[in-house]
Structure formats: structure tokens, C-alpha cells
Protein backbone atom coordinates (compact mmCIF):
# COMPACT_ATOMS: atom_id res chain seq x y z
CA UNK A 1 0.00 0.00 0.00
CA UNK A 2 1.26 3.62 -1.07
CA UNK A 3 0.48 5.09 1.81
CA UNK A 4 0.09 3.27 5.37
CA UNK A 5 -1.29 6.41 7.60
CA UNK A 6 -3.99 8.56 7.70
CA UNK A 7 -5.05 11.36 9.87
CA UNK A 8 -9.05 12.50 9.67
CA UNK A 9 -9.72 15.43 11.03
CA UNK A 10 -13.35 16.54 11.94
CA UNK A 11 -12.96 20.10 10.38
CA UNK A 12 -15.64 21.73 12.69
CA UNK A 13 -13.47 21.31 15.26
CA UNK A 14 -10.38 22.55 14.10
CA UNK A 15 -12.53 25.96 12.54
CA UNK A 16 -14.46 26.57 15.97
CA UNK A 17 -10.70 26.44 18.02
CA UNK A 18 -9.61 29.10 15.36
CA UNK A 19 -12.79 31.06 15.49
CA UNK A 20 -13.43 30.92 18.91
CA UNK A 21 -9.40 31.72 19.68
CA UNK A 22 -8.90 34.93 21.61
CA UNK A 23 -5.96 36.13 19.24
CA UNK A 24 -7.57 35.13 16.12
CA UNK A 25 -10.39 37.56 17.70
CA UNK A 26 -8.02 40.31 18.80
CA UNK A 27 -7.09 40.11 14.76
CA UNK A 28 -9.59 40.55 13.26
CA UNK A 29 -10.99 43.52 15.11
CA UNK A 30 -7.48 45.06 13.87
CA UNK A 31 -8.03 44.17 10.29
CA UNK A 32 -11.47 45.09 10.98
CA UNK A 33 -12.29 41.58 8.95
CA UNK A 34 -14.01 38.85 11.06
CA UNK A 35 -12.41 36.18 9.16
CA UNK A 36 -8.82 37.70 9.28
CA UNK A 37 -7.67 35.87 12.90
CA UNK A 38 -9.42 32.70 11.90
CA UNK A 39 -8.12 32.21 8.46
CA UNK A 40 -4.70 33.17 10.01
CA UNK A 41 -4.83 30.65 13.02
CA UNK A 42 -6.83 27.93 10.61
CA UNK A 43 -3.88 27.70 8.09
CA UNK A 44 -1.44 27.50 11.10
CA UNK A 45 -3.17 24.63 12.56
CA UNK A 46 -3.34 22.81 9.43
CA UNK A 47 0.08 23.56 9.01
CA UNK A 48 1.42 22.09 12.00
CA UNK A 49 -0.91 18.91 11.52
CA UNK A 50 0.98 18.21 8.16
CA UNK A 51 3.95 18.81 9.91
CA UNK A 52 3.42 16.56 12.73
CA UNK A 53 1.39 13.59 11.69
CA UNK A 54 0.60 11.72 8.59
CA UNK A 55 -1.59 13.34 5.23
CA UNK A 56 -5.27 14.44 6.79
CA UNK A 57 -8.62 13.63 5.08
CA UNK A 58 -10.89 17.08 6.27
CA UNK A 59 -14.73 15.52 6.95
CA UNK A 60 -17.14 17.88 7.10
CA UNK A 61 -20.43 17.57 9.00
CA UNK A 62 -23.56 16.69 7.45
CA UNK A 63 -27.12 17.02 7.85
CA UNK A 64 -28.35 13.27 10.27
CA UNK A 65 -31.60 13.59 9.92
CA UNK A 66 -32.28 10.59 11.43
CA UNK A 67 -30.94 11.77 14.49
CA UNK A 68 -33.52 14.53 14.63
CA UNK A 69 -36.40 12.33 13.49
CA UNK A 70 -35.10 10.00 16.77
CA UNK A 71 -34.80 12.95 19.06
CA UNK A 72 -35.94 16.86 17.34
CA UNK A 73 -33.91 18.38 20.39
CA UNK A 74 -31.21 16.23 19.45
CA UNK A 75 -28.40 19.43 19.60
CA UNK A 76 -31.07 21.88 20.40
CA UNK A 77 -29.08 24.87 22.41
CA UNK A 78 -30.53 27.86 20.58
CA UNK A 79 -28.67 28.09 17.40
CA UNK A 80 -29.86 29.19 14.40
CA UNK A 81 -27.91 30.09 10.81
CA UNK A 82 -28.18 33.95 11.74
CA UNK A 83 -26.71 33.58 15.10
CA UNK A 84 -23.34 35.31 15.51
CA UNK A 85 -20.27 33.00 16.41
CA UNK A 86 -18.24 35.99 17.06
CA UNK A 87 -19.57 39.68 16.36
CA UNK A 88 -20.12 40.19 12.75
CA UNK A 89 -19.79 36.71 12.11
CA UNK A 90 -22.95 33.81 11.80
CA UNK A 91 -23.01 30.80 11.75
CA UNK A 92 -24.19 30.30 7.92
CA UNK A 93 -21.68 32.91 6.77
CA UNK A 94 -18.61 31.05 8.49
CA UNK A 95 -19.52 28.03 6.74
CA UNK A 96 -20.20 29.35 3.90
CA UNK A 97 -16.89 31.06 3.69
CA UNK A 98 -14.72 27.82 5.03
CA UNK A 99 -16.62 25.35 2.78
CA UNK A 100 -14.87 27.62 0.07
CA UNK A 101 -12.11 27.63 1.76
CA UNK A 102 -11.36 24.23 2.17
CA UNK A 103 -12.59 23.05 -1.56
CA UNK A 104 -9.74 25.19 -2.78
CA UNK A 105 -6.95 23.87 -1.03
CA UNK A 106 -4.87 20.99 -2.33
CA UNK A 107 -6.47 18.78 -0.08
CA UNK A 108 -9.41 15.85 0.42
CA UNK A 109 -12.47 16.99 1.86
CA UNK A 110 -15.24 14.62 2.18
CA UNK A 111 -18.92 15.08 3.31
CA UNK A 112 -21.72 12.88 3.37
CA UNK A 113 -24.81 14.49 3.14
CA UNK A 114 -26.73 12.28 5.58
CA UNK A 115 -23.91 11.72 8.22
CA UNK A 116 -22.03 13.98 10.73
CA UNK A 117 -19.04 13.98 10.98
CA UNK A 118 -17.97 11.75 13.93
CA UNK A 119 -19.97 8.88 12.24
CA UNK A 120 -17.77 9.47 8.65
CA UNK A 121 -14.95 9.17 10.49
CA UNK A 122 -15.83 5.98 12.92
CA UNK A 123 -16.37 4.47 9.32
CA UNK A 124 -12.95 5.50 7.79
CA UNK A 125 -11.35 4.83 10.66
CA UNK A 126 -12.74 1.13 10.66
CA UNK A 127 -11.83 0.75 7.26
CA UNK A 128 -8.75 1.86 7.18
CA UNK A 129 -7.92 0.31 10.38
CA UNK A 130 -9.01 -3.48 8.91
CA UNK A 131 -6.88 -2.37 6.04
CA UNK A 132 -3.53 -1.90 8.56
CA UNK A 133 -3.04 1.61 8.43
CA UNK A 134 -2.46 3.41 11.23
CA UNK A 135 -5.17 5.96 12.31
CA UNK A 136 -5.24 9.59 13.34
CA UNK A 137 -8.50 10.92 14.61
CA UNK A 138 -7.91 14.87 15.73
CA UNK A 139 -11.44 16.58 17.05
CA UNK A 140 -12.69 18.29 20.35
CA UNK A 141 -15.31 15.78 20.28
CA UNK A 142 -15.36 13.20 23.26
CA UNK A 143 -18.14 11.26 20.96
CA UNK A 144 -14.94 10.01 19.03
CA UNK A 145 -12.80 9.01 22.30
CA UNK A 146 -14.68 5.43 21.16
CA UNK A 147 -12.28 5.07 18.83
CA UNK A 148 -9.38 5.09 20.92
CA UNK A 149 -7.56 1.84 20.77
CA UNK A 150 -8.40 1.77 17.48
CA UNK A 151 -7.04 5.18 16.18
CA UNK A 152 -4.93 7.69 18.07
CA UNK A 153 -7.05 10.31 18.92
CA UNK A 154 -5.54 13.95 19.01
CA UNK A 155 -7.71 15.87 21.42
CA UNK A 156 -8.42 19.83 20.68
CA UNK A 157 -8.26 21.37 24.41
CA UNK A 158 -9.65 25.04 24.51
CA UNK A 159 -7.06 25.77 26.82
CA UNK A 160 -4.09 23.44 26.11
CA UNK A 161 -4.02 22.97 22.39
CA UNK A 162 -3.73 19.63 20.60
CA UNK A 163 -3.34 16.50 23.14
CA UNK A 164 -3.12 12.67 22.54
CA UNK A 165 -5.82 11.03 24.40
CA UNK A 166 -3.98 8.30 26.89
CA UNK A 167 -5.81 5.40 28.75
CA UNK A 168 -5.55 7.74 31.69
CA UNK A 169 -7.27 10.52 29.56
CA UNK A 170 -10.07 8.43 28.60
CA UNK A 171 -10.54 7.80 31.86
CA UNK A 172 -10.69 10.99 33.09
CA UNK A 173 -13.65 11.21 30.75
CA UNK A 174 -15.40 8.59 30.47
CA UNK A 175 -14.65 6.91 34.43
CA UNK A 176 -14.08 3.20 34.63
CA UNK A 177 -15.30 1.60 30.79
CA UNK A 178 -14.20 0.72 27.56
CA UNK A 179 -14.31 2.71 24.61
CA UNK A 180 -16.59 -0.05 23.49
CA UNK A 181 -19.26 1.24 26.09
CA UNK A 182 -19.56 4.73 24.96
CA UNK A 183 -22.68 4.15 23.43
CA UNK A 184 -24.33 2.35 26.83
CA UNK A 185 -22.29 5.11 28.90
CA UNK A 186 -24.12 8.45 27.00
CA UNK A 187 -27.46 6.46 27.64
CA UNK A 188 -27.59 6.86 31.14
CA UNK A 189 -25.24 9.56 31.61
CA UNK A 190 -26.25 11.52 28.51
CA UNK A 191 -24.25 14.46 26.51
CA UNK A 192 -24.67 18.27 27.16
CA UNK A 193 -22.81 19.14 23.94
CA UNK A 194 -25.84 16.80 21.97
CA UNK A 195 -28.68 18.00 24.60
CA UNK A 196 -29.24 14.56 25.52
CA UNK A 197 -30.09 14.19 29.31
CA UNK A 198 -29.02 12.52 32.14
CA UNK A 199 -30.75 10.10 34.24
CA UNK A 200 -31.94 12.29 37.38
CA UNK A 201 -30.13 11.78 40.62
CA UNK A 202 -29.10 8.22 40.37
CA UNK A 203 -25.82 8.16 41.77
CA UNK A 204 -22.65 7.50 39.11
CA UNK A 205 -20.85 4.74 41.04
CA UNK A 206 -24.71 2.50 40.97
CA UNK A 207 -24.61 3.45 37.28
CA UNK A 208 -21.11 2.40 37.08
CA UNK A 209 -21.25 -1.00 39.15
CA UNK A 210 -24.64 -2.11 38.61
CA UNK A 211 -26.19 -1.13 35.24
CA UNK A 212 -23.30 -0.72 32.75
CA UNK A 213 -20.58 -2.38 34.40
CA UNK A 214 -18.99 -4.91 31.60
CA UNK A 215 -21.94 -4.37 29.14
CA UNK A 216 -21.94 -2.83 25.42
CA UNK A 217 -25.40 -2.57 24.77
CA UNK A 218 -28.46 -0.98 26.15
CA UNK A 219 -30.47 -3.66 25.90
CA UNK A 220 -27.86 -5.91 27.89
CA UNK A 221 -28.09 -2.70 30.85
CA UNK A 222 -31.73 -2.58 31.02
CA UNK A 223 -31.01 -6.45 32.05
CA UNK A 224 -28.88 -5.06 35.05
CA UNK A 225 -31.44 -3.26 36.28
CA UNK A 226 -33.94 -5.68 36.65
CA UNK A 227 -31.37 -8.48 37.68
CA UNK A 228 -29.67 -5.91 40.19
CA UNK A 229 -33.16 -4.54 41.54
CA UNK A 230 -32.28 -5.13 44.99
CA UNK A 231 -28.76 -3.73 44.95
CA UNK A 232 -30.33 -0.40 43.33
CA UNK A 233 -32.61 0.04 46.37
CA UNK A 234 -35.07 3.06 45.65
CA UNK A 235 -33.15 3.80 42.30
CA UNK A 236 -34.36 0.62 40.83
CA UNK A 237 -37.69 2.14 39.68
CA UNK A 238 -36.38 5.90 38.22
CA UNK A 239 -34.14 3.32 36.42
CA UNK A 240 -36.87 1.67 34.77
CA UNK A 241 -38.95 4.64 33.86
CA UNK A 242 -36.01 5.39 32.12
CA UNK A 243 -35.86 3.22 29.36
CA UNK A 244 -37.33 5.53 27.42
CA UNK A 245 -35.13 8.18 26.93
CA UNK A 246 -32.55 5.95 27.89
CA UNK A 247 -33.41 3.91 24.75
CA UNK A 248 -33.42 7.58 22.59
CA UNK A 249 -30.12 8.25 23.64
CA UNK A 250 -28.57 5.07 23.13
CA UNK A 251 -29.82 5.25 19.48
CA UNK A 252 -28.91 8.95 18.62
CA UNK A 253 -25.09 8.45 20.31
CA UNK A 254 -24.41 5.66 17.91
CA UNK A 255 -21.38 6.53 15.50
CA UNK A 256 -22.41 5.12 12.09
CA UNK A 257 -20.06 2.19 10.77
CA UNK A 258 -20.13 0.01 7.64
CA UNK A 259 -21.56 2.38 5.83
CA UNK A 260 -21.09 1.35 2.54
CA UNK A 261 -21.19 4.94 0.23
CA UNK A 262 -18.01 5.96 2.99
CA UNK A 263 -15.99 3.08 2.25
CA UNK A 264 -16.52 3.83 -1.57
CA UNK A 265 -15.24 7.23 -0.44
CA UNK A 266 -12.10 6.14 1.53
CA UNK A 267 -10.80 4.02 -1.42
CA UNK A 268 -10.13 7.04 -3.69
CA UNK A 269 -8.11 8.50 -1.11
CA UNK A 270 -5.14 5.75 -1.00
CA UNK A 271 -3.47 7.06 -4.23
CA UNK A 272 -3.32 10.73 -3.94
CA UNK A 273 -2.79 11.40 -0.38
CA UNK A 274 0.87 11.62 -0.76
CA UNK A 275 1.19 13.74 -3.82
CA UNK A 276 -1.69 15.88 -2.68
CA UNK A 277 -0.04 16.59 0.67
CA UNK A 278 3.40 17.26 -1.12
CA UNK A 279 1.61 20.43 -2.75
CA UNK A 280 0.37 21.97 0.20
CA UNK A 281 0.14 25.89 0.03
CA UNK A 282 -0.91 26.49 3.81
CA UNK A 283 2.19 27.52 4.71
CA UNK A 284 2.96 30.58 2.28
CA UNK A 285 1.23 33.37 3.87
CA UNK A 286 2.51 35.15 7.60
CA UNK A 287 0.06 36.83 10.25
CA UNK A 288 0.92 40.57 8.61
CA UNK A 289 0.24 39.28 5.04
CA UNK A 290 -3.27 37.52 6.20
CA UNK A 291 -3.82 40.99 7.55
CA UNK A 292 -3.07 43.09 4.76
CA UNK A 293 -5.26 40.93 2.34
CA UNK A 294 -8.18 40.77 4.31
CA UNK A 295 -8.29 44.79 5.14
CA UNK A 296 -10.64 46.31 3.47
CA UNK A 297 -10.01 48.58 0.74
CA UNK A 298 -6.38 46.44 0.55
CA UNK A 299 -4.18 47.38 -2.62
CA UNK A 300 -3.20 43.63 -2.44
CA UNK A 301 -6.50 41.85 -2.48
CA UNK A 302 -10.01 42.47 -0.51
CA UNK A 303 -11.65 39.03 0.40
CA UNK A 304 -15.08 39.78 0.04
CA UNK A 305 -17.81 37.99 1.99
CA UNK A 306 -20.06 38.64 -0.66
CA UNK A 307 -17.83 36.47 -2.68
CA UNK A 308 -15.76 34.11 -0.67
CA UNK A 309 -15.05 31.42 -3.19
CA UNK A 310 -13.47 33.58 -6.59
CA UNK A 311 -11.30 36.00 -4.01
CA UNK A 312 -10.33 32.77 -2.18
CA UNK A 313 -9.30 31.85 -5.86
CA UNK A 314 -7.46 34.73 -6.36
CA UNK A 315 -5.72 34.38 -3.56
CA UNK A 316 -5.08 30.76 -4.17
CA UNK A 317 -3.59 31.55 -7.59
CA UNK A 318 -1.37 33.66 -6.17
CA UNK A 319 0.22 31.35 -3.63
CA UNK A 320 0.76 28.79 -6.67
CA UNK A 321 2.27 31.35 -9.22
CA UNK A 322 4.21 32.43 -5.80
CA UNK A 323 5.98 28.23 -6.05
């Protein structure tokens, strides 16, 4: 095989910790741009990952309706397309501005319409993983620590930066399991990031030693709770009227694998990763130069965010007449 190592990097992630970055803020009000400090702190990140681990694959999230079908307050924590991320910044216009941004560098970005992007990358990382390749998984999302084992998973810390996620790690997150028992884990102890709730009151170490203690499934807890009814006291019934929710958030924390139209997708990739990643611009602009093209009313170049994709283009161009 070409190319033995992959790293996939849920791209929401990686835009929010440049967005979201203090500096990349304090930027842009001096360029008086919004997108100045990310687009700065975005190509430095990207940079460093192709510097420090092996060609990424950028997955973009999707649209799972099924998930909202399942659960419509599935994510549910007041945002809408028109809400601001940062001031003078929404939500739509950011990704309307990095989906340009990332179809125009020399790089694979993949999307599945149906899919987020934690369940794109469980299935890449399954296939490429019963393929013997090595697996990077970078993201700020926990969802994916149930990959680790499987694929080294580079955590996104608000505070800290980029950090590989140890056994001890995973245990500081997760308590006592597996990464196998995620799933079983989120449906008791749900997710605030997802809006799925937590089982009121119950106490974490019953949870831990009586209802999900050595199992992977919900279906295989729910038999804990009726086997273990007299350990669980006066929790035994809440744990029953449970099931539930229990039941809703067992289904909607799933990570899709074996999906069939992703595996199609992760074959294309084993070719060109190399000589993809060998022409990688990212690096070929500083923090001044970011500046100065993004000011408005710039001699160099004005990116517009009226028209994002042909000044990307432009700028693009000039980077490769630049090599």
C-alpha cells in the first residue's frame, strides 16, 4: 500500500478552536475583517498537523436527519444560521466562507450528506484500520474518544491545544469503561454538547457498578437493572422509567459504521494522499500578510464575503504562481 497512515480530522473542530481563539479575535478587530484571525490561526493549525502527523482527510459535517427524526432536540441549544459566532460573524456565513475555503486547497475533503461527521470518520477509521493503516483521529469531540484503541485520537483542548488522548485521559472522561461502552455510557449519563439528558439523581458509582458495568449494549443494561433490583434500592424504579429516553439516547449516540457509500469514499483517497499533501500551500502566507489581504479597501487583495469562493481563488492563484 502507497500510503500506510492517515489522519481524519473533523474540520468543525479545528474551525471553531480558530474562530473561537482569543488572538484570532483580537485580529480581526485590527483588520477590521471577522475572518482575518481565523483564516490566520486555521492555516497555522493545518500547518502544524501536516507537519506533525501523517496526510489528513478534512470531513465535514452533514445534515443526520435521522438523528432529529429519533430525538428533534437532538443538539437543540438555541442556534440558528443567523446567530453570531463571534460579532459580525454567523453561523451560515462562516460556513459558507470555510466550505470555500477548504474546496480550494490541495487537499481531500469529504462530506456525506446524511452523516455527521464523527460517524464518517468511525467508518474510515474502521476501514482503514481493517486495512492496517495506522489511524489519526484529531477533534474536540469526546463522541470520538470510542475510537481510541483503534485510532490515536488527538484531542483539541480550549485551553491546552492539541493532546493525545492516553488510557488515563479516557478515563478521566469517560470513568471506569471501555471505549466499546460509549454508546451504553451516554445512555444513562447523557451528553450536554448533543442535549441529551441525564438520568436524574441516580448516583454515578450505581450506574457504574450495577447497570453498565462490563456491558456494550443498552439492551444488555436494562437487564442489570432488573437483575440488580435489589442492589439499586429506591433507584431501581427511576431506572426503569427510564428506558425511554434511555433507549433515545442510546440510538442517537451511535457513531455510524459500515456504511457502505463511505468506504466507496475512503478508497479514492489511497493514491493521492501523498502527492496531494506534497503540494500543500498552507504555509505561504505570515500573520501581517493575512492581515493586509483581508483589510478592506487592501491594494493587495479584498476578500469579500459577498464572494468568498473567486477571491479565495485569487488568492489561491497567487500562492501557486508564488511556487
Amino acid at each position: 500500500m502507497l500510503f500506510p497512515k492517515v489522519t481524519l480530522v473533523d474540520t468543525s473542530s479545528l474551525v471553531y478552536q480558530s474562530v473561537l481563539a482569543k488572538h484570532a479575535q483580537e485580529m480581526s478587530q485590527y483588520a477590521k475583517h471577522p475572518l482575518a484571525g481565523p483564516v490566520y490561526l486555521l492555516m497555522q493549525s493545518i500547518r502544524k498537523l501536516v507537519n506533525d502527523l501523517p496526510p489528513p482527510i478534512f470531513v465535514f459535517d452533514g445534515y443526520p436527519q435521522h438523528k432529529y427524526n429519533i430525538y428533534p432536540e437532538y443538539k437543540n441549544r438555541g442556534h440558528t444560521p443567523d446567530k453570531e459566532v463571534v460579532p459580525g460573524l454567523s453561523r451560515s456565513l462562516l460556513w459558507e466562507f470555510f466550505d470555500a475555503f477548504f474546496r480550494l486547497l490541495p487537499c481531500s475533503v469529504t462530506r456525506v450528506a446524511e452523516a455527521e461527521a464523527d460517524g464518517v470518520i468511525a467508518s474510515l477509521t474502521h476501514f482503514f484500520h481493517s486495512k492496517g493503516w495506522k489511524v489519526n483521529v484529531v477533534t474536540k469531540d469526546q463522541d470520538l474518544f470510542a475510537l481510541h484503541g483503534m485510532a490515536d485520537i488527538q484531542y483539541l483542548h480550549h485551553k491546552k491545544g492539541r493532546m493525545k488522548v492516553d488510557d488515563d485521559y479516557f478515563r478521566e472522561a469517560y470513568g471506569d469503561i471501555t471505549p466499546e461502552q460509549v454508546q451504553v455510557y451516554k445512555a444513562f449519563f447523557g451528553d450536554a454538547s448533543d442535549n441529551l439528558p441525564r438520568v436524574s439523581r441516580v448516583p454515578s458509582k450505581l450506574l457504574y457498578n450495577h447497570v453498565i458495568k462490563d456491558v456494550t449494549t443498552f439492551h444488555k443494561a436494562m437487564a442489570n437493572i432488573q437483575a440488580n433490583a435489589e442492589a439499586l434500592g429506591n433507584w431501581h424504579q427511576p431506572l426503569m422509567d427510564w428506558v425511554i429516553q434511555g433507549e433515545i439516547n442510546y440510538k442517537v449516540a451511535e457513531l455510524e459504521y459500515d456504511h457502505e457509500p463511505l468506504i466507496e469514499i475512503s478508497r479514492g483517497f489511497e493514491k493521492e494522499l501523498q502527492e496531494i499533501f506534497n503540494k500543500l500551500l498552507v504555509n505561504k502566507f505570515t500573520a501581517a500578510e493575512i492581515i493586509e489581504l483581508m483589510r478592506p479597501g487592501s491594494d493587495a487583495l479584498d476578500i469579500s464575503l459577498d464572494n468568498t469562493g473567486l477571491e479565495l481563488k485569487r488568492l489561491y492563484k497567487g500562492a501557486e504562481d508564488a511556487t
